[in-house]
N, C-alpha and C. Protein backbone atom coordinates (compact mmCIF):
# COMPACT_ATOMS: atom_id res chain seq x y z
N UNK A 1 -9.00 -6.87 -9.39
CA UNK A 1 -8.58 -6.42 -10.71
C UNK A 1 -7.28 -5.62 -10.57
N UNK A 2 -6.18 -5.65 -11.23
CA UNK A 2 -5.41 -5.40 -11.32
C UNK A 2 -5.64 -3.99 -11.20
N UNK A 3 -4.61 -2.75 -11.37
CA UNK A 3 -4.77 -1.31 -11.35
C UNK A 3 -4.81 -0.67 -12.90
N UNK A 4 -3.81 -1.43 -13.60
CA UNK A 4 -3.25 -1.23 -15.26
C UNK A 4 -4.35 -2.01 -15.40
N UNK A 5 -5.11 -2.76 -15.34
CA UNK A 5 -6.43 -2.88 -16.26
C UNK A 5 -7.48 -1.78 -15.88
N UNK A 6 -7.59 -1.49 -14.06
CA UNK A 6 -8.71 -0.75 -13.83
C UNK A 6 -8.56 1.03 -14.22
N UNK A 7 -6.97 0.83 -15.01
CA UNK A 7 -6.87 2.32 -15.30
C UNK A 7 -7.65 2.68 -16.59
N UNK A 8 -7.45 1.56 -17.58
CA UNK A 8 -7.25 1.63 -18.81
C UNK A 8 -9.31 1.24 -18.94
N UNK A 9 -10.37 0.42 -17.93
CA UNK A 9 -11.47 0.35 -18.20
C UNK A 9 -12.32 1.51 -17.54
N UNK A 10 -11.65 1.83 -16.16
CA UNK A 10 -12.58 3.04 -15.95
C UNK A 10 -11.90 4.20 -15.59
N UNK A 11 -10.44 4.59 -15.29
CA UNK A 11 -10.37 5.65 -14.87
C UNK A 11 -10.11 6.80 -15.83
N UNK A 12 -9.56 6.15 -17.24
CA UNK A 12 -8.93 7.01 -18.25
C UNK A 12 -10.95 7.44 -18.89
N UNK A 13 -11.99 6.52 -18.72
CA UNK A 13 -13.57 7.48 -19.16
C UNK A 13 -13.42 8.60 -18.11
N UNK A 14 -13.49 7.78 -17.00
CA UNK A 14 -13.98 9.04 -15.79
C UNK A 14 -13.06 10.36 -15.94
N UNK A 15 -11.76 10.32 -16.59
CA UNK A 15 -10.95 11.22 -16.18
C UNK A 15 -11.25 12.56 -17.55
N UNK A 16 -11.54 11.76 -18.91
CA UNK A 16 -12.27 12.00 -20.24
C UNK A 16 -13.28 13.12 -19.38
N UNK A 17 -14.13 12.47 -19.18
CA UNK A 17 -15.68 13.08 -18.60
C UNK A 17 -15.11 14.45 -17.61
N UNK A 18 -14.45 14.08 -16.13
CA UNK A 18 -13.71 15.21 -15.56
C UNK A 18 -13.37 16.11 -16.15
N UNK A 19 -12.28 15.84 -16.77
CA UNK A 19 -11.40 16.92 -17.16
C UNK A 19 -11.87 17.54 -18.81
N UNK A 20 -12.81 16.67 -19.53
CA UNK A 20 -13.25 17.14 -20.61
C UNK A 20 -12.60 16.80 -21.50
N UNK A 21 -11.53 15.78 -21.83
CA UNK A 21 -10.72 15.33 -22.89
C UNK A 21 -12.24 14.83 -24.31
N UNK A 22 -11.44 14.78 -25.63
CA UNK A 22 -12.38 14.29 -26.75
C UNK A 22 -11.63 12.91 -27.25
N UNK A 23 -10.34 13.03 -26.39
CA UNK A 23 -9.24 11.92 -27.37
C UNK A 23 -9.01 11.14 -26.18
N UNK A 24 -9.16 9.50 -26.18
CA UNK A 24 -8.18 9.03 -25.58
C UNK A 24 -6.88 8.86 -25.27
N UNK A 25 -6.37 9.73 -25.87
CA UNK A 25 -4.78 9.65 -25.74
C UNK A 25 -4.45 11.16 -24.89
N UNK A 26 -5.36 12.08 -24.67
CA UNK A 26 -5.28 12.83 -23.62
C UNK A 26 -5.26 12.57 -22.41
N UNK A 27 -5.77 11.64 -21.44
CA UNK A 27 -6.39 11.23 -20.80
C UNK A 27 -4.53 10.96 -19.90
N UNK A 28 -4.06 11.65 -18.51
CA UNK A 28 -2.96 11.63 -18.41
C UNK A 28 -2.84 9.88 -17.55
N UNK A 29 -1.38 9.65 -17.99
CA UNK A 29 -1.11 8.13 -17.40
C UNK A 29 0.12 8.27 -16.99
N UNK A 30 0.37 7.12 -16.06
CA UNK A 30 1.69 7.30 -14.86
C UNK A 30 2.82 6.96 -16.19
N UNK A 31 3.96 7.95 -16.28
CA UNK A 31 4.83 6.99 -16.76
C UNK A 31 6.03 6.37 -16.46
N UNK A 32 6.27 6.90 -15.14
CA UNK A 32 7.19 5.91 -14.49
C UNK A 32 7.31 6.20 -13.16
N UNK A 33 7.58 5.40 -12.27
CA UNK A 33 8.05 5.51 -10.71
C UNK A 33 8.94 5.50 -10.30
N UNK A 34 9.87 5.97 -9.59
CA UNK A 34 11.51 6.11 -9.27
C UNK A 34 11.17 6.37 -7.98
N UNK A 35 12.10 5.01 -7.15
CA UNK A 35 12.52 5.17 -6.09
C UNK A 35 13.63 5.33 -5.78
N UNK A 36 14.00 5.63 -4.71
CA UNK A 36 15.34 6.55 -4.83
C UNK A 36 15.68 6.06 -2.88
N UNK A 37 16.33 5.55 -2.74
CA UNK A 37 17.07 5.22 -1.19
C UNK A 37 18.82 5.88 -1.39
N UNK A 38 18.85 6.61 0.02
CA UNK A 38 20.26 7.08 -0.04
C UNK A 38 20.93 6.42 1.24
N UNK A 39 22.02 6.36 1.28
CA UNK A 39 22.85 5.77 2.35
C UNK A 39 23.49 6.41 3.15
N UNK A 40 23.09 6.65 4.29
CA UNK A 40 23.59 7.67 5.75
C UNK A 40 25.27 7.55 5.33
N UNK A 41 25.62 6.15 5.79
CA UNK A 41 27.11 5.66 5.52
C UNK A 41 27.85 5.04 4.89
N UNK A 42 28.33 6.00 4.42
CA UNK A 42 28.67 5.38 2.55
C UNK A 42 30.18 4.59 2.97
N UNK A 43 30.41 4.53 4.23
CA UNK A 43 31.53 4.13 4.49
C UNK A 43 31.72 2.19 4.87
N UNK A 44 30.62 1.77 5.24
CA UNK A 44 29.96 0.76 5.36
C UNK A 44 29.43 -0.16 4.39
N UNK A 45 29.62 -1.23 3.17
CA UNK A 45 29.50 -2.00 2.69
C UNK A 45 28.14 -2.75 2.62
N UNK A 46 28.13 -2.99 3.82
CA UNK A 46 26.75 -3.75 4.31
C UNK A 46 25.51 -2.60 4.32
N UNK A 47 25.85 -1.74 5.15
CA UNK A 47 24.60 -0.94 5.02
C UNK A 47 23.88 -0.68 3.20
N UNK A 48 24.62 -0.45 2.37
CA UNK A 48 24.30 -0.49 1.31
C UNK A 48 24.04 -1.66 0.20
N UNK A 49 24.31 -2.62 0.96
CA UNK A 49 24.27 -4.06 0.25
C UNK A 49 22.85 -4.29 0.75
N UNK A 50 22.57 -3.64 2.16
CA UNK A 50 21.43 -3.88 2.63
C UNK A 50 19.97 -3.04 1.89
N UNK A 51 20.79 -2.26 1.98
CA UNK A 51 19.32 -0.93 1.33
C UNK A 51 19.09 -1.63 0.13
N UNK A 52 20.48 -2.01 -1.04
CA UNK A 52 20.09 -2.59 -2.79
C UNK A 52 18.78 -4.14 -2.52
N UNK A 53 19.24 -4.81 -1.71
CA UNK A 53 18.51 -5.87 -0.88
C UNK A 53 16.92 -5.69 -0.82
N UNK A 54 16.64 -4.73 0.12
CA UNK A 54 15.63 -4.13 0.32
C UNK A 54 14.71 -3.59 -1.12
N UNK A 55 15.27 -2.93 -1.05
CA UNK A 55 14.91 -2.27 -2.43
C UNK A 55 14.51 -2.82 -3.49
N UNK A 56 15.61 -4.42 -3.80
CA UNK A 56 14.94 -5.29 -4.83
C UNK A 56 13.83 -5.95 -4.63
N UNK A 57 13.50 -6.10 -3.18
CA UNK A 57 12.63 -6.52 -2.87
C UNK A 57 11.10 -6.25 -2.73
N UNK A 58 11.31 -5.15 -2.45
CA UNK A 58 9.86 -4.18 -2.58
C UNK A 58 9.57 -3.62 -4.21
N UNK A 59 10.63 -3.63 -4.91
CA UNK A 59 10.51 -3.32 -6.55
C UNK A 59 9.86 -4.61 -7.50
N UNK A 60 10.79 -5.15 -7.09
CA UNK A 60 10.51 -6.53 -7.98
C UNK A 60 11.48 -5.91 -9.04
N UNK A 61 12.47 -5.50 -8.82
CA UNK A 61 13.56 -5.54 -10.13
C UNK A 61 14.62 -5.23 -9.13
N UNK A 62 15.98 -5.68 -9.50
CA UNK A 62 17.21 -4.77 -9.21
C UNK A 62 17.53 -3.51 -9.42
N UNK A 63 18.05 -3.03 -7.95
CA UNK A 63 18.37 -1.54 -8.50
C UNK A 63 19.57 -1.23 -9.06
N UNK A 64 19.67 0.50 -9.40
CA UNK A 64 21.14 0.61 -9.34
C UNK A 64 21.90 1.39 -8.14
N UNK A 65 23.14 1.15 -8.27
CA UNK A 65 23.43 1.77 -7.51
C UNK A 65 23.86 3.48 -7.81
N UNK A 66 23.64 4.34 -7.16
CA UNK A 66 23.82 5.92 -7.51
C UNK A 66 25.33 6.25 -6.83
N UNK A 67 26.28 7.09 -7.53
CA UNK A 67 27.49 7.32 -7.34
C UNK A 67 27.16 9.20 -6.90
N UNK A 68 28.82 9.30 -6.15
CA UNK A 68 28.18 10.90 -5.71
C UNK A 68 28.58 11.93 -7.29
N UNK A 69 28.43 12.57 -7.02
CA UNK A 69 28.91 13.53 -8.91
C UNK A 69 30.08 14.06 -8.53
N UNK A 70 30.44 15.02 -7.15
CA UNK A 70 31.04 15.33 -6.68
C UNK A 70 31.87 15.18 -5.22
N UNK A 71 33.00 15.91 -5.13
CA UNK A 71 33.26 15.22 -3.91
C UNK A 71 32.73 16.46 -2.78
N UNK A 72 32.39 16.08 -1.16
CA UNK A 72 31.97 16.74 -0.43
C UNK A 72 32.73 16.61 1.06
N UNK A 73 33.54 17.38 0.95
CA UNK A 73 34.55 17.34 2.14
C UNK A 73 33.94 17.50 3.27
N UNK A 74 32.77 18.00 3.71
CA UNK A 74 31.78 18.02 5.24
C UNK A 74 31.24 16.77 5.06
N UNK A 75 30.84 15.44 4.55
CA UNK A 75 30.60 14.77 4.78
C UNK A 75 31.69 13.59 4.21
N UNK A 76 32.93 13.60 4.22
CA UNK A 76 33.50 12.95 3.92
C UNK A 76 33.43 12.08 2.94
N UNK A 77 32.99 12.66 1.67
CA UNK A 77 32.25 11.97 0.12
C UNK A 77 33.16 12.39 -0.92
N UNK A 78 33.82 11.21 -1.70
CA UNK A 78 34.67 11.60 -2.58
C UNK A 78 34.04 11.54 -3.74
N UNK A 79 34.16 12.17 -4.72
CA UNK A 79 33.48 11.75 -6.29
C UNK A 79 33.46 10.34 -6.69
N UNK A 80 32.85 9.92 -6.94
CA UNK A 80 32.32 8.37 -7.18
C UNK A 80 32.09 7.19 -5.91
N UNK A 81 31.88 7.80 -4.97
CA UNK A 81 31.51 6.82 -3.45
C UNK A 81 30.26 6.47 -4.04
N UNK A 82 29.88 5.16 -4.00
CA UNK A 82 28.25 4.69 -3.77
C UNK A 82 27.70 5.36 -2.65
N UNK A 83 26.66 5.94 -2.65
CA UNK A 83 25.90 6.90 -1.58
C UNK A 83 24.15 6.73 -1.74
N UNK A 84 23.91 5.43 -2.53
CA UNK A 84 22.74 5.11 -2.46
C UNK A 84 22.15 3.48 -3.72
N UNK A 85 21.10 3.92 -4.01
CA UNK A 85 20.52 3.07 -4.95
C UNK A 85 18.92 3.33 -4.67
N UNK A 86 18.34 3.08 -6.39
CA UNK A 86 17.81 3.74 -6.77
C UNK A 86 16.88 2.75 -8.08
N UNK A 87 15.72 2.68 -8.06
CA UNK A 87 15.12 1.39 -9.33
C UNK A 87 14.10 2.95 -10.07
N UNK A 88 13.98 2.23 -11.35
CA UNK A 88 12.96 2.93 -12.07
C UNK A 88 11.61 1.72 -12.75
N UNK A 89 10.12 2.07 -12.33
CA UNK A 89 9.63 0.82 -12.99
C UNK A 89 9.07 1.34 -13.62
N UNK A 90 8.36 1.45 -14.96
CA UNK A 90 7.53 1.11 -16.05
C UNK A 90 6.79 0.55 -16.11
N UNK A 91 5.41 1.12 -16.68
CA UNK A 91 4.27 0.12 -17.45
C UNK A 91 3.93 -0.72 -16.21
N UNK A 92 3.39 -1.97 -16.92
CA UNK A 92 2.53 -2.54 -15.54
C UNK A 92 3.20 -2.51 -14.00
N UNK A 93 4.43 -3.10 -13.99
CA UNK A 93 5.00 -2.62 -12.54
C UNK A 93 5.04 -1.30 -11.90
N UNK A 94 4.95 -0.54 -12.58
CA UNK A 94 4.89 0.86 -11.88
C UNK A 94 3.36 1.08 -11.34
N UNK A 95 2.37 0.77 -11.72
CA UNK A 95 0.75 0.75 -11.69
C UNK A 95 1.03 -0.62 -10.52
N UNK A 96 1.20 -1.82 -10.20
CA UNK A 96 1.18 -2.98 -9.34
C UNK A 96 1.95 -1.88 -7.88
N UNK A 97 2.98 -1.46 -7.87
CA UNK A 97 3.70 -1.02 -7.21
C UNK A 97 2.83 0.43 -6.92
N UNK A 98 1.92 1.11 -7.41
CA UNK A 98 1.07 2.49 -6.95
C UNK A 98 -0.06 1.88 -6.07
N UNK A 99 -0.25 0.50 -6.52
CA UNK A 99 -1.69 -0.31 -6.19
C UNK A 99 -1.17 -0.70 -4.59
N UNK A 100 -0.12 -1.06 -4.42
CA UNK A 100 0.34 -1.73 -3.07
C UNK A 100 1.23 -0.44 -2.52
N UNK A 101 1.01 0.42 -2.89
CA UNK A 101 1.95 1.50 -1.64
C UNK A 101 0.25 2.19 -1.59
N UNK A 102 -0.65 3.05 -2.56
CA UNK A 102 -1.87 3.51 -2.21
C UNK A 102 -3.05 2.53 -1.58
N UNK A 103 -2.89 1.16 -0.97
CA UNK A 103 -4.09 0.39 -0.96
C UNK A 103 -3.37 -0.02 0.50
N UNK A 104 -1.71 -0.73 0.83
CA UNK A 104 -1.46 -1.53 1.42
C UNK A 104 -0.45 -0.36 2.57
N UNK A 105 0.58 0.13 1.93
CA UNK A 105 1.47 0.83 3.10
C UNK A 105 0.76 1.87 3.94
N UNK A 106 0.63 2.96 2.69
CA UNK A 106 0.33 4.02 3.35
C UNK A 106 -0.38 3.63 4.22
N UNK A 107 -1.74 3.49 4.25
CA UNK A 107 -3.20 2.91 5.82
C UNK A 107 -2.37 2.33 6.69
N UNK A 108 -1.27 1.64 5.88
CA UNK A 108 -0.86 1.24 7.81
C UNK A 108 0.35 1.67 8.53
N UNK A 109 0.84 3.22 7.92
CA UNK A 109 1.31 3.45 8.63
C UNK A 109 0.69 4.42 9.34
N UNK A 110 1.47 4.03 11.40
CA UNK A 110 0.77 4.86 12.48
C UNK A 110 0.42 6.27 12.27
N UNK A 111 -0.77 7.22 12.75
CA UNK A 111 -1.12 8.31 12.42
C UNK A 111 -1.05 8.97 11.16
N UNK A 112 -1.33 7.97 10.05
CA UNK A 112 -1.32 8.73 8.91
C UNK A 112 -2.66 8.97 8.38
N UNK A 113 -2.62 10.74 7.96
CA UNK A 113 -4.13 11.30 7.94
C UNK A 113 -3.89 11.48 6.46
N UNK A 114 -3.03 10.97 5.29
CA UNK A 114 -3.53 11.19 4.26
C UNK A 114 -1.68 11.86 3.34
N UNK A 115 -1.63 11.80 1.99
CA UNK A 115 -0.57 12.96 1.26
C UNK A 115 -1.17 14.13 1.45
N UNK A 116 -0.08 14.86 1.08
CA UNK A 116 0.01 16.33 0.72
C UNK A 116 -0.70 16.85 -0.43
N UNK A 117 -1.76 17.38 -0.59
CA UNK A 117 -1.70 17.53 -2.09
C UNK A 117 -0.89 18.81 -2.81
N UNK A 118 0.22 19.28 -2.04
CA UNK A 118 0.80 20.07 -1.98
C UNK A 118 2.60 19.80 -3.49
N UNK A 119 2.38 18.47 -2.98
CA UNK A 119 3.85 17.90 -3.11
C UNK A 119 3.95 17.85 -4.68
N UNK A 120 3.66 18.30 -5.53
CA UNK A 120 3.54 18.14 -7.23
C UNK A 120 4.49 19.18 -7.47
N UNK A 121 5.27 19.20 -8.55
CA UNK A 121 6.27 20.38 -8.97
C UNK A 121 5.68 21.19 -10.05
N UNK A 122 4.61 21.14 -10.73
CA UNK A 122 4.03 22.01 -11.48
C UNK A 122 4.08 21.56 -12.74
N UNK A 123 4.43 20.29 -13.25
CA UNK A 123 4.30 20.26 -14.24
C UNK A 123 3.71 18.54 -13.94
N UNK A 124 2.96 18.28 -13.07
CA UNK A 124 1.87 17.02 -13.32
C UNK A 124 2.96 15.69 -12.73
N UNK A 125 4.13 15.97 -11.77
CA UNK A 125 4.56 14.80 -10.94
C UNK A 125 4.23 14.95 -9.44
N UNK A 126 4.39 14.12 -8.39
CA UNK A 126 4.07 14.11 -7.04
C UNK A 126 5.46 13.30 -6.99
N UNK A 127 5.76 13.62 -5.52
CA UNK A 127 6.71 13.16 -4.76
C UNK A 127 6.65 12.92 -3.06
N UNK A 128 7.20 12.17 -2.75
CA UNK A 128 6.60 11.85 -1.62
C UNK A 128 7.81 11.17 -0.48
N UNK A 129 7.82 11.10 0.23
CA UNK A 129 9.22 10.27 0.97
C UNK A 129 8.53 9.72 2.10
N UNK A 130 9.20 8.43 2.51
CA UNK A 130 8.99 7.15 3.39
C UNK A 130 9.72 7.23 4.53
N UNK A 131 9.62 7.27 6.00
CA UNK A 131 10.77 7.71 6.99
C UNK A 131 11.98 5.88 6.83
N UNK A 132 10.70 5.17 6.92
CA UNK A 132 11.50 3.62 6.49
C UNK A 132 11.08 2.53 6.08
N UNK A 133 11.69 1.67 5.72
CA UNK A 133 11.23 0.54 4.72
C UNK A 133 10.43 -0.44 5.31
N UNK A 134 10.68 -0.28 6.93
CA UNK A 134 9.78 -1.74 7.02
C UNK A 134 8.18 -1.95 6.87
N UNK A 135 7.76 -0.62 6.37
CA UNK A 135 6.01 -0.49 6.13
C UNK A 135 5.74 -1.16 4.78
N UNK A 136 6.65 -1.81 4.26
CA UNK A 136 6.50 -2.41 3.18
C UNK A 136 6.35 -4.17 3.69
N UNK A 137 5.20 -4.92 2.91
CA UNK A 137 5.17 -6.42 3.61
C UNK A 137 6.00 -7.01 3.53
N UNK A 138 7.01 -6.82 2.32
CA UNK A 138 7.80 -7.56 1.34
C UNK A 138 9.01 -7.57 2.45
N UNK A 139 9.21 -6.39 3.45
CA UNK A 139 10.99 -6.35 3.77
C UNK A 139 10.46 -6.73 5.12
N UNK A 140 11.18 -7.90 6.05
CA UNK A 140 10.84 -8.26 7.42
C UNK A 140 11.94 -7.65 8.10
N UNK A 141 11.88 -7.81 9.41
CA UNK A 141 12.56 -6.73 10.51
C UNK A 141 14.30 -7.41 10.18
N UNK A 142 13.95 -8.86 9.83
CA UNK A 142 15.31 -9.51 9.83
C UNK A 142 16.60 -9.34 8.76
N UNK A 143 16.14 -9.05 7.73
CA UNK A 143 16.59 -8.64 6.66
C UNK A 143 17.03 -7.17 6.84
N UNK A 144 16.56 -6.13 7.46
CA UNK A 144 17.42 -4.91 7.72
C UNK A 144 18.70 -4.58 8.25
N UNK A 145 19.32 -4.06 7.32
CA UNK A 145 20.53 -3.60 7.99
C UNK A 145 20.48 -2.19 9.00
N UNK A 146 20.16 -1.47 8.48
CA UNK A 146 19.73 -0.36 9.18
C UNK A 146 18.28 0.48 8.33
N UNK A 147 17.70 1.22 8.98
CA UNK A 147 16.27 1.77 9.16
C UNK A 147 17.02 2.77 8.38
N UNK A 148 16.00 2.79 6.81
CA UNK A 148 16.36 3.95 5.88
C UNK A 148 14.94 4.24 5.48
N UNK A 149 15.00 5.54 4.80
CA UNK A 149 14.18 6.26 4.48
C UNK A 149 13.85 6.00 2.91
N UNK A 150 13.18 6.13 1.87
CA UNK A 150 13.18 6.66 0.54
C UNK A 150 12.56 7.49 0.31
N UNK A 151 13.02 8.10 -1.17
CA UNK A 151 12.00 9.07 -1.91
C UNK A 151 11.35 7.75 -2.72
N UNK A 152 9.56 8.65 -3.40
CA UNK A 152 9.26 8.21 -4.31
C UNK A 152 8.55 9.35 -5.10
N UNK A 153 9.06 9.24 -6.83
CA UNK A 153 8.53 10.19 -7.56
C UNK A 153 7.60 9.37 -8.30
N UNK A 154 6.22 9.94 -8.61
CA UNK A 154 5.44 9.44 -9.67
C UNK A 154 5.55 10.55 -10.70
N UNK A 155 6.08 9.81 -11.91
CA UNK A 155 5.68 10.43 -13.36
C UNK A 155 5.15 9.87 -14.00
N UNK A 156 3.82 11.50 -14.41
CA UNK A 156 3.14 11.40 -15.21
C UNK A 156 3.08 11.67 -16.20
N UNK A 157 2.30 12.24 -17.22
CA UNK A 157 2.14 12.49 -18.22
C UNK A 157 1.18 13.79 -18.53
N UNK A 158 0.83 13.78 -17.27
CA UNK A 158 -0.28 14.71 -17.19
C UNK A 158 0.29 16.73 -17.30
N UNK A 159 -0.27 17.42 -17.94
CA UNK A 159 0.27 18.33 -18.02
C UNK A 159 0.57 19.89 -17.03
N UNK A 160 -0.67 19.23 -15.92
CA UNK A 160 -0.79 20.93 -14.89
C UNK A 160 -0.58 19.42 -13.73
N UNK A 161 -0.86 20.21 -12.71
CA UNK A 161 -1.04 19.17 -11.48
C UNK A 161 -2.62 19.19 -10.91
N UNK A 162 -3.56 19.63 -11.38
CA UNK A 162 -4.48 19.08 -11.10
C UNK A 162 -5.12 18.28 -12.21
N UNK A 163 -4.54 17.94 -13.29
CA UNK A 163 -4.62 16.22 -14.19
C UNK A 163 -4.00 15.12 -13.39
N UNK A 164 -2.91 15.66 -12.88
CA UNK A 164 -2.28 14.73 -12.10
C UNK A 164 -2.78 14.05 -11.02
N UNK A 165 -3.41 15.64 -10.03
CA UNK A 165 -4.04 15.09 -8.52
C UNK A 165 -4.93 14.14 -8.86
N UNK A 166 -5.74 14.50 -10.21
CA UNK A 166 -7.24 13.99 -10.57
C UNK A 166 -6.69 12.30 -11.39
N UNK A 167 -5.89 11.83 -11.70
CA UNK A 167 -5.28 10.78 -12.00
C UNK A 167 -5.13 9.77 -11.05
N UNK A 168 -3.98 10.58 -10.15
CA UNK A 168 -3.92 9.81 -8.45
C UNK A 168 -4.98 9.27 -7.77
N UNK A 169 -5.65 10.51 -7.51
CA UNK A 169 -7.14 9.77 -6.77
C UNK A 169 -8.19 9.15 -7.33
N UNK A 170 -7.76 9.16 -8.33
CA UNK A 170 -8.72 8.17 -8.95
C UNK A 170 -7.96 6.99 -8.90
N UNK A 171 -6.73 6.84 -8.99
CA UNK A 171 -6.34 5.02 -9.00
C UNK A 171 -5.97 5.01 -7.20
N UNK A 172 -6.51 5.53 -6.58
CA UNK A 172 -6.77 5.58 -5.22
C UNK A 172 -6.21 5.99 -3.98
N UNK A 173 -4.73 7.70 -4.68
CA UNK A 173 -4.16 7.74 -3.51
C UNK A 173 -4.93 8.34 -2.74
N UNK A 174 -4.33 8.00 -1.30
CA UNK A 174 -5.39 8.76 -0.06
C UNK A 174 -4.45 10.08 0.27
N UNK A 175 -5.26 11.45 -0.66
CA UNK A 175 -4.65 12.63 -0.44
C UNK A 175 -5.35 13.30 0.79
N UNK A 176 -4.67 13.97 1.36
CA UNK A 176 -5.50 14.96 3.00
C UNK A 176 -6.54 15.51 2.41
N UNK A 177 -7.66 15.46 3.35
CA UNK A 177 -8.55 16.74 2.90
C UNK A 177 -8.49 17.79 3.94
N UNK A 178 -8.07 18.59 3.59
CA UNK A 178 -7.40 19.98 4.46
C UNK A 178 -8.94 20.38 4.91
C-alpha cells in the first residue's frame, strides 16, 4: 500500500487517538520535502551537471539549480555562481519519496542505529543530511560524477515537534532510541 493512502486510512485515526485531536483536519501531514545538494566545485561544469542528474533521479522531478546570493572571496564564489541544486516535492511524491528513504536507504546504510530525534527546529520540521548519494537504488556507481552529500527537510504541518516526531514514526521513520 502506498504511504499517502496508508497515511490518510490509518495513521491520521491513530494520530487523532494519540495526540487527542476531535477534527480531522488537525491531525498534522507532511507538506513538503526539499532536498537540497550543494557543489564542493562550483568551478567545474560537470560536477554539477552531475549532482542536477542525480538528483532528478532519485526525485522523480527536475531540479533547480541554486545561485550564491552573495559573493565570497575565501571560497572563490562570485554572486550568482551555480553552487548547487535543489527539488521541492509535494503531495503524493513527497509521501512515495519518505516511503523509500524511511523503508529502503536509511537500513542500508552501514552502521546505522537510527535518526536523531533531536534534529526538529521547534516548530514541527526534521532535517536530516546524507554523507552521499549512492545509498539511493535509483543512482548507480556509474553515473557519479563525484560523491556528494545532501540535506533533506521534511515539512510539516504539525505544530510543536512532538506532532511531528509522532507523525514520522508512525509513517515509519527509524528514530534512535537513546
Amino acid at each position: 500500500m502506498l504511504l499517502y493512502e496508508r497515511y490518510k486510512k490509518e495513521i491520521v485515526p491513530r494520530l487523532m487517538k494519540e495526540l487527542g485531536y476531535k477534527n480531522v483536519m488537525q491531525a498534522p501531514k507532511v507538506e513538503k520535502v526539499v532536498i537540497n545538494m550543494g557543489v564542493g566545485k562550483h568551478d567545474d561544469p560537470k560536477v554539477l551537471e552531475g549532482a542536477v542528474a542525480n538528483l532528478a533521479q532519485l526525485a522523480g522531478q527536475r531540479p533547480v539549480i541554486t545561485r550564491a546570493k552573495r559573493s565570497v572571496s575565501d571560497f572563490k564564489i562570485r554572486k550568482g555562481d551555480a553552487i548547487g541544486c535543489m527539488v521541492t516535492l509535494r503531495g503524493v511524491r513527497a509521501y512515495e519519496f519518505l516511503n523509500k528513504l524511511f523503508n529502503v536507504v536509511l537500513p542500508g546504510i552501514r552502521d546505522f542505529k537510527g535518526l536523531s530525534p533531536d534534529s526538529f527546529d521547534g516548530r514541527g520540521n526534521y532535517s536530516l543530511g546524507i554523507t552521499e548519494q549512492l545509498v539511493f537504488p535509483e543512482v548507480s556507481y556509474d553515473d557519479v560524477v563525484q560523491i556528494q552529500g545532501m540535506n533533506i527537510t521534511i515539512v510539516t504541518t504539525a505544530e510543536t515537534d512532538r506532532e511531528a516526531q509522532a507523525l514520522l514514526a508512525a509513517s515509519g521513520c527509524p528514530f534512535r532510541k537513546d
